[in-house]
C-alpha atoms as a PDB file:
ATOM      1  CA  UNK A   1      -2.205  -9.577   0.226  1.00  0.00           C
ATOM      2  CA  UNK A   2       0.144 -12.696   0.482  1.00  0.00           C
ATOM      3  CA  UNK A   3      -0.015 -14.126   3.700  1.00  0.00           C
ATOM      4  CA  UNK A   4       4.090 -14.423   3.270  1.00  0.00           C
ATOM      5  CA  UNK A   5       6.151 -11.400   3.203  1.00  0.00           C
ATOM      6  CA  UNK A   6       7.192 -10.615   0.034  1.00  0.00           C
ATOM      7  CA  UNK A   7      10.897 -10.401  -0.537  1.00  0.00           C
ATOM      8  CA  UNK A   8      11.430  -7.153  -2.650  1.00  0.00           C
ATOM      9  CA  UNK A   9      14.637  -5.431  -3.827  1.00  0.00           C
ATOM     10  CA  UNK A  10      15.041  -2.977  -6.198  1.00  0.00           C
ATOM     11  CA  UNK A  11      18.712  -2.593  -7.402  1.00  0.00           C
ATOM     12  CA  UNK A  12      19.970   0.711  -9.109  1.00  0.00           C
ATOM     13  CA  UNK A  13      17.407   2.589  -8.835  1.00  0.00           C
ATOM     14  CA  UNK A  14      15.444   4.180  -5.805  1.00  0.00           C
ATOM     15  CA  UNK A  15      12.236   2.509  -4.625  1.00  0.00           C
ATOM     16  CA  UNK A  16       9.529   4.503  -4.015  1.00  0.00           C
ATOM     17  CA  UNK A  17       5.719   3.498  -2.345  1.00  0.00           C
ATOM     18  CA  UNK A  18       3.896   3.702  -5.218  1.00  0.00           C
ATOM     19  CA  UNK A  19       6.369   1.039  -6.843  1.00  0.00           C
ATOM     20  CA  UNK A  20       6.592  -1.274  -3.714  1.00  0.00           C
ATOM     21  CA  UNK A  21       2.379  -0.637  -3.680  1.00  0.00           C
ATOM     22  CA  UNK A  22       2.817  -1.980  -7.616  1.00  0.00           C
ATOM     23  CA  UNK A  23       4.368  -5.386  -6.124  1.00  0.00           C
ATOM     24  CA  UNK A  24       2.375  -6.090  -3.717  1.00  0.00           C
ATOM     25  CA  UNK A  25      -0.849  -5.826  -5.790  1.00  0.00           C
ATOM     26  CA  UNK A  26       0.878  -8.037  -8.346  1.00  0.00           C
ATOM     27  CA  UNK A  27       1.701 -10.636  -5.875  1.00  0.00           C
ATOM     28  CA  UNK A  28      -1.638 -10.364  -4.558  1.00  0.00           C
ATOM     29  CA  UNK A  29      -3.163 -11.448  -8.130  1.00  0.00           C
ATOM     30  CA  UNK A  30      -0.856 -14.076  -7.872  1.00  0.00           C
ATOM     31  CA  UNK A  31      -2.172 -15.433  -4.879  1.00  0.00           C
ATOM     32  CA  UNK A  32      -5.563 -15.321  -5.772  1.00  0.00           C
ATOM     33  CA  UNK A  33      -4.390 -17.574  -8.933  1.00  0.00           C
ATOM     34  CA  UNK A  34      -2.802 -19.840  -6.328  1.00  0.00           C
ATOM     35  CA  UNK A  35      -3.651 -20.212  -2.592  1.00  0.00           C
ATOM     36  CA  UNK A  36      -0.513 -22.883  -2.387  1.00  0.00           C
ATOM     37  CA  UNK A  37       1.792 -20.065  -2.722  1.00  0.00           C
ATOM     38  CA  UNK A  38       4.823 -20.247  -0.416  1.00  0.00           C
ATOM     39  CA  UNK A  39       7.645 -17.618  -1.444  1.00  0.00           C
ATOM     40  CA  UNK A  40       7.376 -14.485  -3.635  1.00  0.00           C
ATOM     41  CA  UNK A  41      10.893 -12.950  -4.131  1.00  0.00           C
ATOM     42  CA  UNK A  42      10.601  -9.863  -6.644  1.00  0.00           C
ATOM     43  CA  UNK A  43      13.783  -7.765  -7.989  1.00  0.00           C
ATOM     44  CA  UNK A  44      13.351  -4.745 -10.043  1.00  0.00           C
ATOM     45  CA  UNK A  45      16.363  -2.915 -11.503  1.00  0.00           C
ATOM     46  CA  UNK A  46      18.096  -0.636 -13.422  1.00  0.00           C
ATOM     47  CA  UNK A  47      20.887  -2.093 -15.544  1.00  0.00           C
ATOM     48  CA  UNK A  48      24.357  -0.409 -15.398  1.00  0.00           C
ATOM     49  CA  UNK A  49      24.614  -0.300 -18.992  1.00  0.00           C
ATOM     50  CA  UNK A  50      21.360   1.953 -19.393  1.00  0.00           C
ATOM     51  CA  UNK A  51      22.730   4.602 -19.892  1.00  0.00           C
ATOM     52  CA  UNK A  52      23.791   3.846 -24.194  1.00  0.00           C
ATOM     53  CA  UNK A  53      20.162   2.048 -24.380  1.00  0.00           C
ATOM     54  CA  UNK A  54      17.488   3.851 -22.751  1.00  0.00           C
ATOM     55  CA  UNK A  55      16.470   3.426 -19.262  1.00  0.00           C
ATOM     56  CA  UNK A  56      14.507  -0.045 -19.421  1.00  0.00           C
ATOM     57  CA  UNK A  57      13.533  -1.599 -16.218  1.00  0.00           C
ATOM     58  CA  UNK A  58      14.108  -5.318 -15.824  1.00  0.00           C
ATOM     59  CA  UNK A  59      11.655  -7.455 -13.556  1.00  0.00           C
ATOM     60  CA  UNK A  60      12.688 -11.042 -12.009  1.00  0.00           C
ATOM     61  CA  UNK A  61       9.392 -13.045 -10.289  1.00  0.00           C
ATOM     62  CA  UNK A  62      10.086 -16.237  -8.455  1.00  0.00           C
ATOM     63  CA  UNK A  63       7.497 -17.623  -7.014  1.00  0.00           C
ATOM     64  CA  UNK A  64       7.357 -21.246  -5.675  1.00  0.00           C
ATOM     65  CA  UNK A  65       4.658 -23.175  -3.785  1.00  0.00           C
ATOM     66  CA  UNK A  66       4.711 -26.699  -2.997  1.00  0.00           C
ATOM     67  CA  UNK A  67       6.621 -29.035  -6.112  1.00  0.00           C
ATOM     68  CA  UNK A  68       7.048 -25.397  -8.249  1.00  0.00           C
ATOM     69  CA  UNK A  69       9.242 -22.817  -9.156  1.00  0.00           C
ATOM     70  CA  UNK A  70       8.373 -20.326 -11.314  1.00  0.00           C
ATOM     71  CA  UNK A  71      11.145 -17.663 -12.482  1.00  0.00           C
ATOM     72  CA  UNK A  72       9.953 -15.393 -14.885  1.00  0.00           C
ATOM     73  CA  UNK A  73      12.399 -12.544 -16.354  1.00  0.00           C
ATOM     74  CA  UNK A  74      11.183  -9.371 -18.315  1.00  0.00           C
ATOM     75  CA  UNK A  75      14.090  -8.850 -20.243  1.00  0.00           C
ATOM     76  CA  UNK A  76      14.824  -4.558 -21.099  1.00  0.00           C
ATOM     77  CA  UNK A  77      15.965  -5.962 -24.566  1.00  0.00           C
ATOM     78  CA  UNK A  78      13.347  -8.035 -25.214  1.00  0.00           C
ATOM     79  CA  UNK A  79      10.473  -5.546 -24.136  1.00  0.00           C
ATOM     80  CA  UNK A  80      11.444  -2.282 -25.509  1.00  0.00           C
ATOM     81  CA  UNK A  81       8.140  -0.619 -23.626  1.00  0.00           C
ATOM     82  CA  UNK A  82       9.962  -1.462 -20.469  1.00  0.00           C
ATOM     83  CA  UNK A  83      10.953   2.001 -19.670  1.00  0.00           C
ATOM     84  CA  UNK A  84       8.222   2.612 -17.251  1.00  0.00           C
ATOM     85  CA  UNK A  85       8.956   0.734 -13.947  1.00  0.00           C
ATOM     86  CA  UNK A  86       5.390   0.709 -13.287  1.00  0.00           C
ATOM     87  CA  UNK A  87       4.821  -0.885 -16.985  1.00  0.00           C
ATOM     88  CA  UNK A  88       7.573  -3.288 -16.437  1.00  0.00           C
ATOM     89  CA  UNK A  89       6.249  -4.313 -13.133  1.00  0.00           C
ATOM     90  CA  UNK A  90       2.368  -4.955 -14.756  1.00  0.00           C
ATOM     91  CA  UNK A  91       4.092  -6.724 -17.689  1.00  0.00           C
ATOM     92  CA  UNK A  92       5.933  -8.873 -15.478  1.00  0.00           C
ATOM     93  CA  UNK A  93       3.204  -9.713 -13.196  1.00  0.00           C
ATOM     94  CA  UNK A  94       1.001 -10.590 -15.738  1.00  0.00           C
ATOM     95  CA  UNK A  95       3.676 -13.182 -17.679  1.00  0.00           C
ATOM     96  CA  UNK A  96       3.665 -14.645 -14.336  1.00  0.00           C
ATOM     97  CA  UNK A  97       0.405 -14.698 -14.015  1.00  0.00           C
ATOM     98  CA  UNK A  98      -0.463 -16.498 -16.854  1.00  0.00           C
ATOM     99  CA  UNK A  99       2.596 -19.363 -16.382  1.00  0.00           C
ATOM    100  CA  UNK A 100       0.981 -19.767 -12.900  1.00  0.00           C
ATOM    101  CA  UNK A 101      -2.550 -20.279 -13.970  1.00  0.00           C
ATOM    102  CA  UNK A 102      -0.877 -22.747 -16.623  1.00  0.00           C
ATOM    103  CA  UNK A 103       0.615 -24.598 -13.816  1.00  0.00           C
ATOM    104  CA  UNK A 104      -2.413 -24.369 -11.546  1.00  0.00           C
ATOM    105  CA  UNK A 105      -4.642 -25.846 -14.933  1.00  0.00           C
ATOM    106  CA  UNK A 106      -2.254 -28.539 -15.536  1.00  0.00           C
ATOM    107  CA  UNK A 107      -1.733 -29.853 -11.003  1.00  0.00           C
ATOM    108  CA  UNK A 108      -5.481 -30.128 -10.994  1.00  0.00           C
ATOM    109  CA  UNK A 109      -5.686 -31.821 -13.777  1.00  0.00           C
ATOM    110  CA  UNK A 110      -7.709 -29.430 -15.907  1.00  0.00           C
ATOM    111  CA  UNK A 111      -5.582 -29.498 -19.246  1.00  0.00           C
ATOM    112  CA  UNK A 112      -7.557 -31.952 -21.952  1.00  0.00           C
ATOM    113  CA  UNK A 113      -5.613 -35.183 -22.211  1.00  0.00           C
ATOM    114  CA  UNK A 114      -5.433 -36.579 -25.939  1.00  0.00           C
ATOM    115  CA  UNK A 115      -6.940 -40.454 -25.725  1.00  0.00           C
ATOM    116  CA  UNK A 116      -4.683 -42.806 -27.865  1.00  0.00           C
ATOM    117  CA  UNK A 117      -6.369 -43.888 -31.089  1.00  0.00           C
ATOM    118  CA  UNK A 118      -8.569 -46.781 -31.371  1.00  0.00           C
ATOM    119  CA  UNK A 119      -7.369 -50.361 -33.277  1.00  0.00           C
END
């Protein structure tokens, strides 16, 4: 569990426990990427314009720790599978997830540095 609250919202749709439960093990995962979490703000929603397209559930992550911010967006449009909140929350968790372990990889100093060629 974060040691911060997590700042969750779900617009246009209802929230439920099991989906709020959903968040909060994401964020945890996150945190056990990154201990130098310091925010974790999470929207889930239901655009207006559903209704012609399908009911796809769009995820916003921003998490930020000390010198980052990482926003990460699952797009409905872009991730047709989205239609399951729970799906759409995993999905977006795991993007971030990844871009945080990048970030994490590249602070310590853990990404492989090309040396400049010889004379």
């Amino acid at each position: 569990m974060l040691q911060r609250p997590i700042d969750l919202t779900f617009r246009n749709m209802t929230s439920t426990p099991a989906l709020e439960a959903a968040v909060h093990e994401g964020a945890a995962k996150l945190e056990a990427v990154s201990k130098h979490l310091l925010r974790c703000r999470v929207v889930v929603e239901l655009p207006h314009r559903s209704q012609l397209h399908g009911k796809h559930v769009h995820v916003t992550i921003d998490v930020s720790g000390p010198g980052q911010v990482l926003i990460i967006r699952r797009d409905p449009q872009q991730h047709q599978e989205n239609e399951d909140a729970y799906v759409a929350i995993h999905d977006a968790f795991a993007s971030a997830r990844r871009k945080l372990l990048d970030w994490e990889h590249k602070h310590d100093g853990k990404v492989a540095r090309h040396r400049a060629a010889r004379a």
